[in-house]
Protein backbone atom coordinates (compact mmCIF):
# COMPACT_ATOMS: atom_id res chain seq x y z
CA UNK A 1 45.02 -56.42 61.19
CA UNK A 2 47.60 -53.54 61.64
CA UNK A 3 47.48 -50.33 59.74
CA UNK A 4 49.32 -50.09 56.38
CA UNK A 5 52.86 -48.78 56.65
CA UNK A 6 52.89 -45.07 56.21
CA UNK A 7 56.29 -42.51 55.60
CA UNK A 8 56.37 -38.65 55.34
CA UNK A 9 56.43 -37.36 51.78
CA UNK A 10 57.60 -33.97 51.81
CA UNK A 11 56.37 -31.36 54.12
CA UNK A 12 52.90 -32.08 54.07
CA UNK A 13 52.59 -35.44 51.85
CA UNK A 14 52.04 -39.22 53.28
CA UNK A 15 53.00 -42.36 51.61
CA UNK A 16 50.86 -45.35 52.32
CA UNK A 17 52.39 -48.61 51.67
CA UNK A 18 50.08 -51.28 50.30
CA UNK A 19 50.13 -55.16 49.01
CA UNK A 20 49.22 -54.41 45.31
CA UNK A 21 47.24 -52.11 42.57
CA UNK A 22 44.45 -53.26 43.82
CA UNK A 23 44.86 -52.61 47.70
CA UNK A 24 45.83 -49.21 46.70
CA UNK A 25 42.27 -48.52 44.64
CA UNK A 26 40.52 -49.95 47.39
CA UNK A 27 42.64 -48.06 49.49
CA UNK A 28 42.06 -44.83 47.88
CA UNK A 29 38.21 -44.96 47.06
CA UNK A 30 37.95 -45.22 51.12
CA UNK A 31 39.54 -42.40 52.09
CA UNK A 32 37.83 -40.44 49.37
CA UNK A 33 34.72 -41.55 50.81
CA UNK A 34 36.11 -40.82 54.52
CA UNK A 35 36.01 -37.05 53.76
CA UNK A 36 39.77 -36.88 54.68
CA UNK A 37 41.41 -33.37 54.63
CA UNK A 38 43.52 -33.98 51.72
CA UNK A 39 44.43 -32.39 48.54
CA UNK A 40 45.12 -34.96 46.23
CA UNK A 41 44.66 -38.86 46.90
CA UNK A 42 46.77 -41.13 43.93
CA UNK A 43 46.83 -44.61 43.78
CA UNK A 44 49.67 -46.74 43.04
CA UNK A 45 50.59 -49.88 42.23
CA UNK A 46 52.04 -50.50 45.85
CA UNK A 47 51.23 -47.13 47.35
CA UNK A 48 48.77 -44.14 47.68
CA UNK A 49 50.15 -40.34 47.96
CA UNK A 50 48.26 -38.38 50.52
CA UNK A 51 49.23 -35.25 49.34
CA UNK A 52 48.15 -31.54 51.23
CA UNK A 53 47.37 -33.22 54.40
CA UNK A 54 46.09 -30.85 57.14
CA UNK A 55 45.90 -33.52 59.82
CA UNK A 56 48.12 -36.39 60.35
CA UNK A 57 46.17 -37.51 63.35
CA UNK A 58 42.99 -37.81 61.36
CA UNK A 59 45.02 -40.21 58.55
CA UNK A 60 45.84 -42.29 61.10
CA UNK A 61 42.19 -43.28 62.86
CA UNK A 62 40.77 -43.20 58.67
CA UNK A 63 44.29 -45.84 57.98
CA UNK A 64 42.70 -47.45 61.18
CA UNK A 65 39.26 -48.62 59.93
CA UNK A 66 40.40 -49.09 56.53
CA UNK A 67 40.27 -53.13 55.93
CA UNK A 68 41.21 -54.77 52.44
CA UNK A 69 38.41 -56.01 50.42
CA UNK A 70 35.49 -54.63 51.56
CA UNK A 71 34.48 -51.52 49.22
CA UNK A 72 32.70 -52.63 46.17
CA UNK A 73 34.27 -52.25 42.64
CA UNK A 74 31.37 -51.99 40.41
CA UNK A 75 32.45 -48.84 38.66
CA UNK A 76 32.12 -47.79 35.22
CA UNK A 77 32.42 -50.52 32.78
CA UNK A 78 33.93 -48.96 29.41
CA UNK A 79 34.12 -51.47 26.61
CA UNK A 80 36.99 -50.86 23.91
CA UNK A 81 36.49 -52.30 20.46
CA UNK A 82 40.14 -53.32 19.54
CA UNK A 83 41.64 -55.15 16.53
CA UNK A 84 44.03 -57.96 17.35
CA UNK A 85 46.44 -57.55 14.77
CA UNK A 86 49.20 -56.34 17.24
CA UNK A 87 52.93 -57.08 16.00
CA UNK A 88 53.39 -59.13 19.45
CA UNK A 89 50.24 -61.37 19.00
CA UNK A 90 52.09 -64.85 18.02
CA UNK A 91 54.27 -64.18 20.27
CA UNK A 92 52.20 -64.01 23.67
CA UNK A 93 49.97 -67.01 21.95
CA UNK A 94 53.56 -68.88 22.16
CA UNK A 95 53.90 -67.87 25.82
CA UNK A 96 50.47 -68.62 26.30
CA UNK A 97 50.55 -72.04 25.06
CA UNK A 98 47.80 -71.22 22.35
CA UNK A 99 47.03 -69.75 18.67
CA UNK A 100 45.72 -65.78 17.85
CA UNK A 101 42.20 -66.88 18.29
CA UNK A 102 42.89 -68.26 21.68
CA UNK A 103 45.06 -64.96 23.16
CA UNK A 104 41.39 -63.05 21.58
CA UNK A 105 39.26 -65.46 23.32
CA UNK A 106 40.95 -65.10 26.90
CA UNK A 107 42.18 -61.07 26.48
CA UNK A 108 38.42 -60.54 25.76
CA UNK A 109 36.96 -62.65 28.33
CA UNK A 110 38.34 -60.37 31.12
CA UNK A 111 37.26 -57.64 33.12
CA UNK A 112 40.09 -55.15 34.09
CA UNK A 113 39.88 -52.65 36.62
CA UNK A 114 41.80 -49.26 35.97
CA UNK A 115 44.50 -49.59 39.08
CA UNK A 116 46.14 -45.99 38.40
CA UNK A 117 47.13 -43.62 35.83
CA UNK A 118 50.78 -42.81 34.66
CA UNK A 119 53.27 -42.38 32.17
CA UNK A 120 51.28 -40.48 29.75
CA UNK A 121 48.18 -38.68 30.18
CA UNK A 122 45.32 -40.77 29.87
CA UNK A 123 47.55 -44.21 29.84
CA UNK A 124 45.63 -46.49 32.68
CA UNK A 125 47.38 -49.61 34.27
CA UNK A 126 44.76 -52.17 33.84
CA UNK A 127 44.93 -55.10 36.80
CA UNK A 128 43.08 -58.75 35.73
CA UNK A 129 45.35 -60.34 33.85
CA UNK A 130 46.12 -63.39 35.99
CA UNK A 131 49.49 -64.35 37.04
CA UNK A 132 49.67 -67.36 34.79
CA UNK A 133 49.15 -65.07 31.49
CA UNK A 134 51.82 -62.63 32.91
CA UNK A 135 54.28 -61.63 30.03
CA UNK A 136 57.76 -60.21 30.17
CA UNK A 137 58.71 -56.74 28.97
CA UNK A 138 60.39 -56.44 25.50
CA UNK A 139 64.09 -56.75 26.22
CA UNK A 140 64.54 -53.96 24.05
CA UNK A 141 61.74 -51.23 23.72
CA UNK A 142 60.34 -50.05 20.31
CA UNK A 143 61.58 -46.18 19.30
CA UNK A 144 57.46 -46.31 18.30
CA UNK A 145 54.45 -47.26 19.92
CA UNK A 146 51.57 -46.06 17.79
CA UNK A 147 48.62 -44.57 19.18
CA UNK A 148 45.56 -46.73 20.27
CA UNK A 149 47.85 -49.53 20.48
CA UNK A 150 46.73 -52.29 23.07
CA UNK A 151 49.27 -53.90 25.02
CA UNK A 152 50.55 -56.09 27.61
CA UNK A 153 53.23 -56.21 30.33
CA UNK A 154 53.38 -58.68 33.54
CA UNK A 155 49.82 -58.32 35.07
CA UNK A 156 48.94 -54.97 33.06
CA UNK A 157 47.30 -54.09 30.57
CA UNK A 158 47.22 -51.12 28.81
CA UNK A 159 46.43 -48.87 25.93
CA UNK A 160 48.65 -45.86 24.19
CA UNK A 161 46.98 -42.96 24.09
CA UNK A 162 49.88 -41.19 21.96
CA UNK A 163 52.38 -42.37 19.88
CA UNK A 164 55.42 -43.11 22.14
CA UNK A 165 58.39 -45.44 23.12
CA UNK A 166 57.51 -48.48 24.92
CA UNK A 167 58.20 -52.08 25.57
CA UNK A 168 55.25 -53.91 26.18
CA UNK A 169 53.78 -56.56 23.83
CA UNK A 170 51.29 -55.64 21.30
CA UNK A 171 47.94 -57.41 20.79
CA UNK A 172 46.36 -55.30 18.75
CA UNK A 173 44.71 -50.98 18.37
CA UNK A 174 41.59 -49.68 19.15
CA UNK A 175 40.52 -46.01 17.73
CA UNK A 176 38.96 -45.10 21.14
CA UNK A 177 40.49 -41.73 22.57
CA UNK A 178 42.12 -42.17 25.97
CA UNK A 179 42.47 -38.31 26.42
CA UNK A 180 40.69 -35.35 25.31
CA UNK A 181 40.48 -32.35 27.28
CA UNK A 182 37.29 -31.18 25.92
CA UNK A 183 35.87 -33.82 27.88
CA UNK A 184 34.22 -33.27 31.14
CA UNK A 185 36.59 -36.33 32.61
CA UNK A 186 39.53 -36.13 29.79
CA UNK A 187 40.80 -39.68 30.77
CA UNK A 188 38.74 -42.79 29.43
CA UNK A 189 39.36 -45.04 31.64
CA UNK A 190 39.93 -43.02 35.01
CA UNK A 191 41.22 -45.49 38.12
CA UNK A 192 38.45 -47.57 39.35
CA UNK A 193 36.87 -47.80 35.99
CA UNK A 194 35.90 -51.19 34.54
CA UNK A 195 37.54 -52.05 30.90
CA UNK A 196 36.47 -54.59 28.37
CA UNK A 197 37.61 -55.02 25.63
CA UNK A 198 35.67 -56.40 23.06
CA UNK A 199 37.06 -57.34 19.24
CA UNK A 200 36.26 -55.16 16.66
């Protein structure tokens, strides 16, 4: 299999260009574990950023051996007690061809892996959701997202750590705290960390 596409990123950053979310995890955790010369590694969802890179020559025989699949996932698993009583609920039950207690059943049943974080500080993309449950964007976002608010958009999943603007649907909250600096690891649910979520 050929290496993954990579492009200069500034004057010392590379940009690795990879299938999904969950190539670029995979990606990631292996060149962590390769001991590559690198400042920062961040995962994507179609990407990783190699940023501070002392030797270009040395990405390129890691990128090399890297192959797809092969690293194992069991991370952290972080359950998240959540109350489905999310203004969007009926809604993705509609799309999903079910009632409330059905959306509960499946949301619950799966195991997400945190892909990434973005947007906000301590807001994880969640990958698992599986293509067939995949759920548009709000055509118009809401001014207000409350905080602890647990969500869905496409593939992701994904709780508010703040209260912001947003447009994904909304299952349901949970009173977990996503970030707090006082924490040795402020994020919850870091990338690579396995997410429940189990009703409250």
């Amino acid at each position: 299999m050929p290496p993954p596409l990579v492009r200069p990123f500034g004057p010392d950053a590379l940009l690795v260009e990879v299938a999904d979310a969950v190539a670029a995890l995979d990606l990631a955790g292996f060149v962590r574990d390769a001991g590559l010369d690198a400042v920062e590694v961040v995962p994507a969802a179609e990407t990783v950023l190699l940023d501070g890179v002392a030797d270009r020559e040395a990405v390129a025989a890691v990128l090399a051996r890297w192959r797809p699949g092969e690293r194992d996932h069991d991370g952290t698993v972080v359950e998240v007690p959540t109350t489905y009583d999310g203004a969007d609920l009926d809604d993705v039950a509609e799309r999903w061809g079910t009632d409330r207690d059905g959306v509960v059943e499946r949301h619950a049943a799966l195991t997400f892996v945190s892909a990434f974080c973005g947007f906000a500080p301590g807001f994880a993309y969640l990958a698992g959701l599986p293509d067939e449950l995949a759920v548009p964007r709000l055509a118009t976002p809401r001014t207000r997202v409350p905080a602890g608010s647990v969500a869905l958009a496409g593939t992701w999943c994904g709780v508010y750590p703040t209260s912001s603007p947003g447009g994904w649907r909304l299952l349901g909250h949970t009173r977990a705290t996503l970030w707090d600096q006082a924490r040795p690891t402020p994020a919850l649910l870091p990338p690579g960390t396995r997410v429940r979520f189990v009703p409250a």
